[in-house]
Protein backbone atom coordinates (compact mmCIF):
# COMPACT_ATOMS: atom_id res chain seq x y z
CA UNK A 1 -20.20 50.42 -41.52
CA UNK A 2 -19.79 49.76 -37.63
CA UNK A 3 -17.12 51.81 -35.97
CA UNK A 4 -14.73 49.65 -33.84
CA UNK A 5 -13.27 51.65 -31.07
CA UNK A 6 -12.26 48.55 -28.41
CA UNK A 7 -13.17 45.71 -30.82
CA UNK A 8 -15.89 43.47 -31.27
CA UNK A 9 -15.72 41.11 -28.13
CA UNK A 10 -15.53 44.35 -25.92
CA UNK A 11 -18.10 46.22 -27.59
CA UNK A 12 -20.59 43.22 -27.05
CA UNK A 13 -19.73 42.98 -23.49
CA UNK A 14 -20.65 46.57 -23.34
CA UNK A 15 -23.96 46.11 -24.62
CA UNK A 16 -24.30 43.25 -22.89
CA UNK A 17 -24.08 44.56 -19.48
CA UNK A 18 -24.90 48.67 -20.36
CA UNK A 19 -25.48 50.24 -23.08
CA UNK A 20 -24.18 50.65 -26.47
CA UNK A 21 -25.87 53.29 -29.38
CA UNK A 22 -26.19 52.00 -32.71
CA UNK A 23 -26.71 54.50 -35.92
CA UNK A 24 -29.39 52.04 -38.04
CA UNK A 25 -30.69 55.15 -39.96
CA UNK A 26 -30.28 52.96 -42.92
CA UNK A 27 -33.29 51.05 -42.59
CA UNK A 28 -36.48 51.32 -44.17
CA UNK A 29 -39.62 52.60 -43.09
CA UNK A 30 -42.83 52.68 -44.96
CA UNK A 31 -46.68 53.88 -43.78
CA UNK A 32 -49.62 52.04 -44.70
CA UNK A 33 -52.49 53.54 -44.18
CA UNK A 34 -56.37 53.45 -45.06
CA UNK A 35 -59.38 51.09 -43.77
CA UNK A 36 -57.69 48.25 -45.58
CA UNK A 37 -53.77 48.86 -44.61
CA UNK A 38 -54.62 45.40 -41.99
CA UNK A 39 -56.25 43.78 -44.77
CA UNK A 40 -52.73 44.75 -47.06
CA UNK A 41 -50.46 43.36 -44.15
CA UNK A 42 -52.30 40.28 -43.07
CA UNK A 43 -51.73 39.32 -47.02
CA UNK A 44 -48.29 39.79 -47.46
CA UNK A 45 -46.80 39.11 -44.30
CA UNK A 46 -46.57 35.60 -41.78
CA UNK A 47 -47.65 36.98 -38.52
CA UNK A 48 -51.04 37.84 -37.46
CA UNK A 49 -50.85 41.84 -37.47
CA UNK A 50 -55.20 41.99 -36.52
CA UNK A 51 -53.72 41.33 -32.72
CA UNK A 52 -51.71 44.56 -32.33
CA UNK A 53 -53.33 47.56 -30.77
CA UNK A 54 -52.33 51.04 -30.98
CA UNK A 55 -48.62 50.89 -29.19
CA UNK A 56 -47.96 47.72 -30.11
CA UNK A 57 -45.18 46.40 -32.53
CA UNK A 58 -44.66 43.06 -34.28
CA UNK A 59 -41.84 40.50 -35.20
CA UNK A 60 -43.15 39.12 -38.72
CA UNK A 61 -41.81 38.16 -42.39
CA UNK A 62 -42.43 38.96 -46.28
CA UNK A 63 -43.49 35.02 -47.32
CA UNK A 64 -42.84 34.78 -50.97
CA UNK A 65 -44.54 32.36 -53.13
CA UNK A 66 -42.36 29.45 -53.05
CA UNK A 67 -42.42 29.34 -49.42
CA UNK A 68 -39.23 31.32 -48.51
CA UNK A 69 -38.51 34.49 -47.37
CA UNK A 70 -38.43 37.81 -48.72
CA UNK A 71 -37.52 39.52 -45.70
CA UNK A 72 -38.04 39.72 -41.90
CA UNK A 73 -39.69 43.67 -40.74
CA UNK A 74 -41.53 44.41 -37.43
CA UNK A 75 -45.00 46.29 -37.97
CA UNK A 76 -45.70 49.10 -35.48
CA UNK A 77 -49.78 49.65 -35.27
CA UNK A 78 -49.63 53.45 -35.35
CA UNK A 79 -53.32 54.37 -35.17
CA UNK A 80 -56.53 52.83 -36.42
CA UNK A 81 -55.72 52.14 -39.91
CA UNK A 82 -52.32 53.50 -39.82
CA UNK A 83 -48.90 50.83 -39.68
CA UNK A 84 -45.83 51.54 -39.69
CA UNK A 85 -43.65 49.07 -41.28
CA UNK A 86 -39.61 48.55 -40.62
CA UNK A 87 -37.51 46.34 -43.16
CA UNK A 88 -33.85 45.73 -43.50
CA UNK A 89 -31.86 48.07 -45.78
CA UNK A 90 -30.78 46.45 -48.44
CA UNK A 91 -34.08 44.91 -48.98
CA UNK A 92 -35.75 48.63 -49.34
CA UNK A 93 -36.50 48.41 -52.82
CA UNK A 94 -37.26 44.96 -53.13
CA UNK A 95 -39.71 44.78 -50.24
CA UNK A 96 -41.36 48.12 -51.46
CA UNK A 97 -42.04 46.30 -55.04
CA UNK A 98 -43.07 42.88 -52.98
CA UNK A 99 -45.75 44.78 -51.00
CA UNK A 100 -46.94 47.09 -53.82
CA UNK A 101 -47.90 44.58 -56.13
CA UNK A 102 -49.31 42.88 -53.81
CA UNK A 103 -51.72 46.20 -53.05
CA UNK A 104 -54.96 46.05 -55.15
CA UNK A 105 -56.94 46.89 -52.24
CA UNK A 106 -56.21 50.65 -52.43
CA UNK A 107 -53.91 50.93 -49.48
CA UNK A 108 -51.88 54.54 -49.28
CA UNK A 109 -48.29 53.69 -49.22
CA UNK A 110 -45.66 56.13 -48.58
CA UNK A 111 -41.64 55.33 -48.36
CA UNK A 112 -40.44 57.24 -45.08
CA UNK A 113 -37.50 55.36 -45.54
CA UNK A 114 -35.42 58.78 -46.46
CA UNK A 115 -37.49 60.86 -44.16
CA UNK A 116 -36.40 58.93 -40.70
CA UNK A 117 -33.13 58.94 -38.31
CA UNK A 118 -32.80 55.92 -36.12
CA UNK A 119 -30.55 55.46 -33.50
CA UNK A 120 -30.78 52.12 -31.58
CA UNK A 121 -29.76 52.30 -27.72
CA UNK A 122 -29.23 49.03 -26.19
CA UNK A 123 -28.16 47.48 -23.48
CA UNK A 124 -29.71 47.03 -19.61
CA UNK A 125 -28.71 50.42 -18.48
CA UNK A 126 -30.65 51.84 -21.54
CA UNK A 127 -33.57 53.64 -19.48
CA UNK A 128 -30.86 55.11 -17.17
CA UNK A 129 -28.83 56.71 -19.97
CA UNK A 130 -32.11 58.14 -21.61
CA UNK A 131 -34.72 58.92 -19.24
CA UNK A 132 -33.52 62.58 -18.47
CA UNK A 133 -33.85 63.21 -22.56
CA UNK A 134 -37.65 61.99 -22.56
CA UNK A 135 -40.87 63.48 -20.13
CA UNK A 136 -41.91 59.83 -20.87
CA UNK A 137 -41.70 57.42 -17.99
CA UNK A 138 -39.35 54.76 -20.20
CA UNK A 139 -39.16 52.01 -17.92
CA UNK A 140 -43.02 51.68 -18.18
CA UNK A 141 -42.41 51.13 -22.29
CA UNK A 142 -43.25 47.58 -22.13
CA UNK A 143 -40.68 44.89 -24.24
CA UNK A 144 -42.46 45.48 -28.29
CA UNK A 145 -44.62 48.54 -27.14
CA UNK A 146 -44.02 52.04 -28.41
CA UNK A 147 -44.70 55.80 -27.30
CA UNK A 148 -44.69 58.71 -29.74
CA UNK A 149 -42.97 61.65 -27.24
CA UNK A 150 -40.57 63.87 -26.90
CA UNK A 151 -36.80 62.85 -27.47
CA UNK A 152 -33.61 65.27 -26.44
CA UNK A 153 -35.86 68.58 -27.35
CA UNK A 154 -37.23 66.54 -30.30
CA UNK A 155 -40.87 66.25 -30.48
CA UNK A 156 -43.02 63.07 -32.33
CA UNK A 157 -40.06 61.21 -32.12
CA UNK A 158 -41.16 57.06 -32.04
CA UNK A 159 -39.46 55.48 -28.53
CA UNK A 160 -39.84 52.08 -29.31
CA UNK A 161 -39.03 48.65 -26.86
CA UNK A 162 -38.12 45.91 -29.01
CA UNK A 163 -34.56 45.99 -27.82
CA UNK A 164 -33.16 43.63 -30.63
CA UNK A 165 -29.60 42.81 -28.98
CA UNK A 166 -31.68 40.91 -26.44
CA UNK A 167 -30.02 42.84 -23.94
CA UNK A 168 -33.23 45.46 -23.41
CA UNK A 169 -32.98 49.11 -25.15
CA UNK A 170 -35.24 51.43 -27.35
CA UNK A 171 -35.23 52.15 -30.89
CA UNK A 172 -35.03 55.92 -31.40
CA UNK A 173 -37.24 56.95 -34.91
CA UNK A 174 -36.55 60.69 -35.38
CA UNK A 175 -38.08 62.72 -38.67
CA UNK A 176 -36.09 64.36 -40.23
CA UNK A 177 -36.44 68.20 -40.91
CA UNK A 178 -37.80 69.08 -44.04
């Protein structure tokens, strides 16, 4: 649940014009991986995913068969046969099943969903709150690109630019220690 410390209208204007931090550890994460993880995603979601390169993330949805909408995710292309997929909470579960039965081209899946921390910090003065926590140069993170750095003494840690407020700011994806 949000935590309301001025109220809503102030806490937007915030955002709006600096920068606001958002605990979104609640949403799912899962890793496809294998020569046919592309094949996987160009069949079960709307967007085409064969244009990302390595860095690059992607707005998209889970069509279902009727025509509707299972859920909206981004896809993050990770490596060479490696995505990294990012749906909405309560749909863990239910876009988990959607995707797996979907899989009969011998894709490795794996649920990071429990396994992640992310923090979303928004707003235009984003870069200037974070860049003395990162040796990465974060203004040069272009708007749906991503770097895998170091974060606040935290290495591996996925500083991505898709800024979802629409008021700029990075997506923080932290693993958690085992």
């Amino acid at each position: 649940m949000p935590i309301l410390y001025e109220g809503v209208n102030a806490e937007h204007e915030i955002v709006r014009t600096g920068v606001g931090v958002f605990d979104v550890s609640h949403m799912g994460e899962f890793l496809l991986s294998g020569p046919n993880a592309l094949a996987l995603i160009q069949k079960v979601t709307s967007n085409d995913a064969a244009t990302l390169t390595v860095g690059r993330a992607q707005y998209s949805c889970l069509p279902n068969a009727e025509g509707g909408i299972v859920d909206d995710l981004l896809v993050y292309k990770m490596k060479e046969d490696e995505y990294l997929l990012v749906v909405n909470a309560s749909n863990i579960e239910k876009d988990w099943n959607w995707i797996s039965s979907h899989n009969d081209l011998g894709v490795v899946m794996q649920n990071l969903s429990d396994d992640y921390s992310l923090l979303a910090i928004q707003g235009p003065k984003a870069v200037e709150a974070m860049q003395s926590l990162s040796s990465l140069d974060l203004a040069q993170i272009a708007y749906y690109h991503f770097e895998v750095g170091d974060f606040a003494g935290i290495n591996e840690v996925i500083i991505s630019a898709t800024g979802y407020t629409g008021s700029g700011g990075f997506e923080i994806y932290c693993k958690m220690p085992m």
